[in-house]
N, C-alpha and C. Protein backbone atom coordinates (compact mmCIF):
# COMPACT_ATOMS: atom_id res chain seq x y z
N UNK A 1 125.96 148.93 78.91
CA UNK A 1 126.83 147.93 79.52
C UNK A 1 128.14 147.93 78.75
N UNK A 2 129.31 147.62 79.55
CA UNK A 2 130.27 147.98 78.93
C UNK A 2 131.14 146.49 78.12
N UNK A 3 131.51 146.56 77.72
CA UNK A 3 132.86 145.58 77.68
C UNK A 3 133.23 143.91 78.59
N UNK A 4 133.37 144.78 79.50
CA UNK A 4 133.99 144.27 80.71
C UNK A 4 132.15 143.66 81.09
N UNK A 5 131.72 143.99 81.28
CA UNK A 5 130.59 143.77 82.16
C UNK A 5 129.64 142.56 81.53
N UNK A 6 129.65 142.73 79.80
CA UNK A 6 129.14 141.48 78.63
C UNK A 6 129.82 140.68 79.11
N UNK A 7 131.09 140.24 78.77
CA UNK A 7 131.81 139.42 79.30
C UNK A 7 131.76 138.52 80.61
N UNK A 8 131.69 139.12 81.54
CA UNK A 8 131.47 138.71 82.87
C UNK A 8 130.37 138.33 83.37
N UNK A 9 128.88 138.26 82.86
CA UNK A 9 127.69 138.54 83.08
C UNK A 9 127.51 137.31 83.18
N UNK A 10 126.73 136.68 84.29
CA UNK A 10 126.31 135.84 84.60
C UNK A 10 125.77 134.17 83.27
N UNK A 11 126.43 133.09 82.96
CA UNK A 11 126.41 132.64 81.74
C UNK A 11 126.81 132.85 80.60
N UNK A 12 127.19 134.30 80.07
CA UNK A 12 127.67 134.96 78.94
C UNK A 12 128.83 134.03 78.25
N UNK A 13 129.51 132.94 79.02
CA UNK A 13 130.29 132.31 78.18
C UNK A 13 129.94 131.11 77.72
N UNK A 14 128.51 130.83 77.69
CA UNK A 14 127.95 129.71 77.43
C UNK A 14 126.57 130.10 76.06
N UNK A 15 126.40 129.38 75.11
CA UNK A 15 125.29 129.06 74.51
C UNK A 15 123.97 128.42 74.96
N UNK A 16 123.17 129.03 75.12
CA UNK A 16 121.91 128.97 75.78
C UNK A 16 120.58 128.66 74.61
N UNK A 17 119.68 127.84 74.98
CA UNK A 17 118.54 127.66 74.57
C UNK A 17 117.39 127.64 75.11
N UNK A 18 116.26 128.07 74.67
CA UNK A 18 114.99 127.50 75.31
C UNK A 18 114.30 126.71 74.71
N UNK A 19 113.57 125.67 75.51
CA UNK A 19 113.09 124.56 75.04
C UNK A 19 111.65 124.55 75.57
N UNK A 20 110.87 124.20 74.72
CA UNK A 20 109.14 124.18 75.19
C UNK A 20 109.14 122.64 75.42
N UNK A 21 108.85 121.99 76.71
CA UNK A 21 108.82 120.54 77.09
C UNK A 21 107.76 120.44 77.25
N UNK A 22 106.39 120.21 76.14
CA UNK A 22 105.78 119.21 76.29
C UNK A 22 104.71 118.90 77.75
N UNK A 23 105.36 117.95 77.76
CA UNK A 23 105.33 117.22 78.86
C UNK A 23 104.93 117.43 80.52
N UNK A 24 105.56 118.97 80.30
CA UNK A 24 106.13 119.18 81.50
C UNK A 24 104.87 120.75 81.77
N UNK A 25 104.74 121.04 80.61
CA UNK A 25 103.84 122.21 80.21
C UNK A 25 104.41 124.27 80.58
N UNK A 26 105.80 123.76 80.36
CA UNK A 26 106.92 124.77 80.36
C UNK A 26 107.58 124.60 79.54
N UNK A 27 108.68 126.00 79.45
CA UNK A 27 109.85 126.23 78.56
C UNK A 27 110.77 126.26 79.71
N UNK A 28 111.89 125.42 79.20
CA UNK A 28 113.40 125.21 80.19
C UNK A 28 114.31 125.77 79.56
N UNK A 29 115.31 126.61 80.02
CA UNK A 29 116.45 127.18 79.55
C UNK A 29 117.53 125.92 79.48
N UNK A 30 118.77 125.61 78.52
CA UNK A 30 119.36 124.59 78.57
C UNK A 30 120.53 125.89 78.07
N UNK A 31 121.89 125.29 78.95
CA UNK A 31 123.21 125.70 78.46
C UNK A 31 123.86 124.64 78.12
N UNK A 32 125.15 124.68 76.98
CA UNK A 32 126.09 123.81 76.73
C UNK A 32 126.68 123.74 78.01
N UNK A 33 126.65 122.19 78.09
CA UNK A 33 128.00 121.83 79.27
C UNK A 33 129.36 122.49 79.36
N UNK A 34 129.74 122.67 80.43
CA UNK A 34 130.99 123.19 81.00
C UNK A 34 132.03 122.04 80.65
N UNK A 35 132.91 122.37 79.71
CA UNK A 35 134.14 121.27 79.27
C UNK A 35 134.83 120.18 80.12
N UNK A 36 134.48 121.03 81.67
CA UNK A 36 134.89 119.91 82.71
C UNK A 36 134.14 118.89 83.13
N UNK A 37 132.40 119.53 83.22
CA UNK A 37 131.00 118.52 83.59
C UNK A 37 131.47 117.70 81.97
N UNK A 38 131.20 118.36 81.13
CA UNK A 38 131.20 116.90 79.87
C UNK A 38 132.37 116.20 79.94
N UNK A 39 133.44 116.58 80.28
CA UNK A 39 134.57 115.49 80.45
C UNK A 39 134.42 114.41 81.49
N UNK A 40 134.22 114.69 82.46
CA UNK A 40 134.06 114.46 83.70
C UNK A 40 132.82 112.77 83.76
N UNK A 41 131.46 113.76 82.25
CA UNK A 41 130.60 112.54 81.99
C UNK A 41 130.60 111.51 81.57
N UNK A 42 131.78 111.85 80.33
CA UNK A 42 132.18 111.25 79.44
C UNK A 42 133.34 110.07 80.19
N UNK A 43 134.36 110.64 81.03
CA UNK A 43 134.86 109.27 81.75
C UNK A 43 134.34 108.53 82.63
N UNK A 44 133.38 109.36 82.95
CA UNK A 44 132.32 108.08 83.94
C UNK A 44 131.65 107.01 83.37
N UNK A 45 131.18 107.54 82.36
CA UNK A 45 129.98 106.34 81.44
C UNK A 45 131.14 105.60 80.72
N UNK A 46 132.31 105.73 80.31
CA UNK A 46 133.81 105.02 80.16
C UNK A 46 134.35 104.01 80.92
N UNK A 47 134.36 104.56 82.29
CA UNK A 47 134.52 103.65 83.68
C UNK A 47 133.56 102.18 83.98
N UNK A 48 132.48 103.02 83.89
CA UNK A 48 130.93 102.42 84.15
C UNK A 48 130.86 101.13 82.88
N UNK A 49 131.21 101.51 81.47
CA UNK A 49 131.63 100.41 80.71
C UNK A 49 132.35 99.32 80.59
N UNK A 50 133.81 99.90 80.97
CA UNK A 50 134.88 98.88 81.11
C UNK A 50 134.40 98.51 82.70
N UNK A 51 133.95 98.49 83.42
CA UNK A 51 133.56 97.98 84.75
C UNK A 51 132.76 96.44 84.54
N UNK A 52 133.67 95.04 84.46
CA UNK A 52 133.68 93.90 84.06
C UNK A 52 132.54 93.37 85.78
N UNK A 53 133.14 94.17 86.46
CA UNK A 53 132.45 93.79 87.25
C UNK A 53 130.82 94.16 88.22
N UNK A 54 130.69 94.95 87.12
CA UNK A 54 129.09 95.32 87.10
C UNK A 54 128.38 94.83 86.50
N UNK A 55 126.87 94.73 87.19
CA UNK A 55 125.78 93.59 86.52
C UNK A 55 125.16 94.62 85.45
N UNK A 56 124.24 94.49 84.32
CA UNK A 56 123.68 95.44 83.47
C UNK A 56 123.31 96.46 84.54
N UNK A 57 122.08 95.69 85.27
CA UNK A 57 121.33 96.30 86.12
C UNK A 57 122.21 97.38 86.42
N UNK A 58 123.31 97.55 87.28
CA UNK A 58 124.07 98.28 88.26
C UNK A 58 124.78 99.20 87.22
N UNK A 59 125.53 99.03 86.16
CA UNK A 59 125.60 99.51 85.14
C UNK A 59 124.96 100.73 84.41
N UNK A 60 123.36 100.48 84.40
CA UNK A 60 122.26 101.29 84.13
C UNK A 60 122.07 102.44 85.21
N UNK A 61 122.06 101.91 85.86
CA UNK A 61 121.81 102.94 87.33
C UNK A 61 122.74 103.47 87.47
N UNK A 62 123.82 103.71 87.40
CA UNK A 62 125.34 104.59 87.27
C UNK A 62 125.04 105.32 85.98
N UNK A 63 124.88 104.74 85.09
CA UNK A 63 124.67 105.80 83.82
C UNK A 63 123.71 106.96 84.35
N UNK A 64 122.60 105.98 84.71
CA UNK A 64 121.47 107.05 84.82
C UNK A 64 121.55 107.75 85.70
N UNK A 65 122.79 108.01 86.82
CA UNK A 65 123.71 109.06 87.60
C UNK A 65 124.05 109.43 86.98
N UNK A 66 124.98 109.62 85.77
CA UNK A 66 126.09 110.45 85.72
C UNK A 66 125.42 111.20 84.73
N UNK A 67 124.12 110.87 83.92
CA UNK A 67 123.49 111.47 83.37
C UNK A 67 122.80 112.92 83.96
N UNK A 68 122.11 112.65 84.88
CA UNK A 68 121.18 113.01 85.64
C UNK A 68 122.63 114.20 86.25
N UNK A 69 123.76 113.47 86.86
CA UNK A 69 124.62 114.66 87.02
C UNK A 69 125.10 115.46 85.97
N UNK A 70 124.98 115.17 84.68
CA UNK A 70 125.03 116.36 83.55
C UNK A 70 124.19 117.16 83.69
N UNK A 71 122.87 116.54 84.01
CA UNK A 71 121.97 117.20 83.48
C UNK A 71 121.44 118.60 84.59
N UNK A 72 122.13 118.36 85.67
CA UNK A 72 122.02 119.21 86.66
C UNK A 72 122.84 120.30 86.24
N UNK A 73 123.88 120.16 85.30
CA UNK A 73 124.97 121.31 84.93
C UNK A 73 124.46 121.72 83.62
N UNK A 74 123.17 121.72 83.35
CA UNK A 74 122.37 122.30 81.97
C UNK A 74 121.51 122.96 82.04
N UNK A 75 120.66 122.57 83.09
CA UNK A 75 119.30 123.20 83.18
C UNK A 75 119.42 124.41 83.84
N UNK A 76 118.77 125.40 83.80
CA UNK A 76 118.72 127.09 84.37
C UNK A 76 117.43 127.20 84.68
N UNK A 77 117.53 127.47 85.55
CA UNK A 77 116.64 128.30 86.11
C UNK A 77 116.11 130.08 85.18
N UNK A 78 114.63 130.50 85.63
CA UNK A 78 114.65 132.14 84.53
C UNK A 78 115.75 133.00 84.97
N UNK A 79 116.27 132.94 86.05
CA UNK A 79 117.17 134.03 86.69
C UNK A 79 118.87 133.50 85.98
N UNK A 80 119.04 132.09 85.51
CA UNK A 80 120.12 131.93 84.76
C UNK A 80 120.74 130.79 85.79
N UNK A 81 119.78 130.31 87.29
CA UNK A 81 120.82 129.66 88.36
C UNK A 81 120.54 128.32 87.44
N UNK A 82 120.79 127.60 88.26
CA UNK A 82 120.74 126.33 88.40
C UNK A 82 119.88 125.55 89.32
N UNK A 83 119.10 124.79 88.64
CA UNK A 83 117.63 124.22 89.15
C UNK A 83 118.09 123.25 90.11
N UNK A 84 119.10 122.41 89.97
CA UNK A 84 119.00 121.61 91.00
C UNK A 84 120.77 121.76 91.50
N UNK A 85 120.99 121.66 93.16
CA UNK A 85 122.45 121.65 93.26
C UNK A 85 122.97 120.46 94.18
N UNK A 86 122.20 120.13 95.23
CA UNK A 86 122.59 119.20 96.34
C UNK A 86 121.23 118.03 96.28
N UNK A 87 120.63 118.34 94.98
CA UNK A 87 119.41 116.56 95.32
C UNK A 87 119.21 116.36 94.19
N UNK A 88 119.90 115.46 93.67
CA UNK A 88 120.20 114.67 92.71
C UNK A 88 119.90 113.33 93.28
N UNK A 89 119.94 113.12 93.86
CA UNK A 89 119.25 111.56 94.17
C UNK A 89 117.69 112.31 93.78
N UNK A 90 117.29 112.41 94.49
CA UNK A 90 115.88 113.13 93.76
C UNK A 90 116.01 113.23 92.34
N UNK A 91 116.12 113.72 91.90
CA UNK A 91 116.56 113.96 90.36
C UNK A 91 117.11 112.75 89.93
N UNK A 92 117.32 111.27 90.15
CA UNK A 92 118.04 110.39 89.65
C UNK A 92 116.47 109.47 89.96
N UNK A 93 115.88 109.75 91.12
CA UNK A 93 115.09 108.63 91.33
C UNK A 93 113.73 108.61 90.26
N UNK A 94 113.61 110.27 89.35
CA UNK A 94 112.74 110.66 88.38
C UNK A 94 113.03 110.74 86.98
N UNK A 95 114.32 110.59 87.27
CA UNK A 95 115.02 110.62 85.39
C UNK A 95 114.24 109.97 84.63
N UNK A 96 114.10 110.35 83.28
CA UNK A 96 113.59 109.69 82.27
C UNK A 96 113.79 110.07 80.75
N UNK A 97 112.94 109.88 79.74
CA UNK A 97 113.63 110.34 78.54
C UNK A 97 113.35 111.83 78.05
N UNK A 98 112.42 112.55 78.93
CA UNK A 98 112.57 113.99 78.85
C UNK A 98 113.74 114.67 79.16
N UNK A 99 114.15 113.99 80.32
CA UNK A 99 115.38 114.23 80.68
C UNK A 99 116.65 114.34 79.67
N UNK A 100 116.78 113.00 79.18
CA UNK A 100 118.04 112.73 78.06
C UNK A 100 117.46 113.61 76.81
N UNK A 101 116.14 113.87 76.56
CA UNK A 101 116.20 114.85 75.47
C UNK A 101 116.65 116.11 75.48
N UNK A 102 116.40 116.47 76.96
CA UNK A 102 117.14 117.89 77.06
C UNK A 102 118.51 117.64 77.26
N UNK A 103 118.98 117.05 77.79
CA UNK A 103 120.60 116.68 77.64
C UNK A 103 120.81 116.58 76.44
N UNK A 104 120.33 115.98 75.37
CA UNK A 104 120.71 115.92 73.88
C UNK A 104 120.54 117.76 72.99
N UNK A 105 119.55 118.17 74.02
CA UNK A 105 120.07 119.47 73.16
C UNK A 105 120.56 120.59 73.79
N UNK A 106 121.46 119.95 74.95
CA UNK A 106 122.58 120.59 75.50
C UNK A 106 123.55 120.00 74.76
N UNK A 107 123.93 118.70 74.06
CA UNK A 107 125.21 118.30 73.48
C UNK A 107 125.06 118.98 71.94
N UNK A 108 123.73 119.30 71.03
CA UNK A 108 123.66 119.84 69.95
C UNK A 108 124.53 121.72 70.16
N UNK A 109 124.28 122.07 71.65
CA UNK A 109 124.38 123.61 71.60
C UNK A 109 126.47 123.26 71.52
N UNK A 110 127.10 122.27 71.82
CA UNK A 110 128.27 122.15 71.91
C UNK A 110 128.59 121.63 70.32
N UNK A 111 127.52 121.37 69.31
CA UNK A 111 128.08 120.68 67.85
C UNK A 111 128.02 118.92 68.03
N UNK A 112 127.12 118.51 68.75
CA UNK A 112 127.77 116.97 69.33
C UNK A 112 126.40 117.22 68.85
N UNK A 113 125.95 115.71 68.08
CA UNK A 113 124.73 115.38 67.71
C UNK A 113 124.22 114.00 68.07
N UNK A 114 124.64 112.99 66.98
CA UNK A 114 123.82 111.40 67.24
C UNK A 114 124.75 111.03 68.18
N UNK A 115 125.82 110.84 68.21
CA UNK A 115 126.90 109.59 69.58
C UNK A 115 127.76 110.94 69.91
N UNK A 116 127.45 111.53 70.88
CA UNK A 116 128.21 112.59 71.43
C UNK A 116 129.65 112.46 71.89
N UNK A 117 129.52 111.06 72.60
CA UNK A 117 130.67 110.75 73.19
C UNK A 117 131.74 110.32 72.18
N UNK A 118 131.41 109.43 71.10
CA UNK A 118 132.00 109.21 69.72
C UNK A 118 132.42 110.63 69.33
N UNK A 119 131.36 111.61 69.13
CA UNK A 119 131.99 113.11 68.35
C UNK A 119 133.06 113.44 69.13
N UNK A 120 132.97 113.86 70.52
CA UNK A 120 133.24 114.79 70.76
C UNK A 120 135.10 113.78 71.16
N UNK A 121 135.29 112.60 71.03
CA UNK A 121 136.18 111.55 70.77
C UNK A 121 137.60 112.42 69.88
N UNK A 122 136.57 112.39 68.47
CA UNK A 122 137.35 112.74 67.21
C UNK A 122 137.69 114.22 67.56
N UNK A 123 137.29 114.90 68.23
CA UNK A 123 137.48 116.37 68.18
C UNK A 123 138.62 116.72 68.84
């Protein structure tokens, strides 16, 4: 393979992990977020904060969207796709803390550890 072809190869510009879940009784591939999905997360759960006019309740349930929409821009499939693209409500109505753990070590593969949104702030 040449040059040109490393480069271009499907994910090649991303840091990748595999993760044995437990839980789930598989290993999941996790990539660092795309600078635009983590930006993108990061002003939502921002919005969703300063939003005076949301109840906790409603509050929670937006997080646990915009989460759940990170988390759709992490997970891979063995072939390198992407596990989920158009059902995320599905994926929002099952979220849980397996979930945010693999999101947490999609923010470790970017250097973001305990308060991501705090780190990645200062950076």
């Amino acid at each position: 393979m040449n040059l040109k072809q490393i480069i271009t190869a499907k994910n090649s510009g991303f840091r990748t992990k595999k993760v044995h879940v437990a839980e789930w009784g598989v290993a999941v591939t996790i990539r660092e977020p795309l600078h635009t999905d983590f930006n993108r997360y990061i002003k939502t759960i921002k919005d969703i904060t300063d939003n005076k006019k949301l109840t906790e309740h409603e509050k929670d349930l937006l997080n646990i969207k915009a989460e759940a929409t990170l988390f759709a821009t992490v997970l891979l499939d063995d072939n390198g796709d992407f596990v989920f693209s158009n059902d995320i409500d599905d994926l929002v109505k099952s979220y849980g803390p397996v979930h945010t753990r693999l999101v947490n070590e999609a923010f470790n593969l970017l250097g973001l550890k305990s308060e991501p949104i705090k780190e990645a702030e200062k950076k």
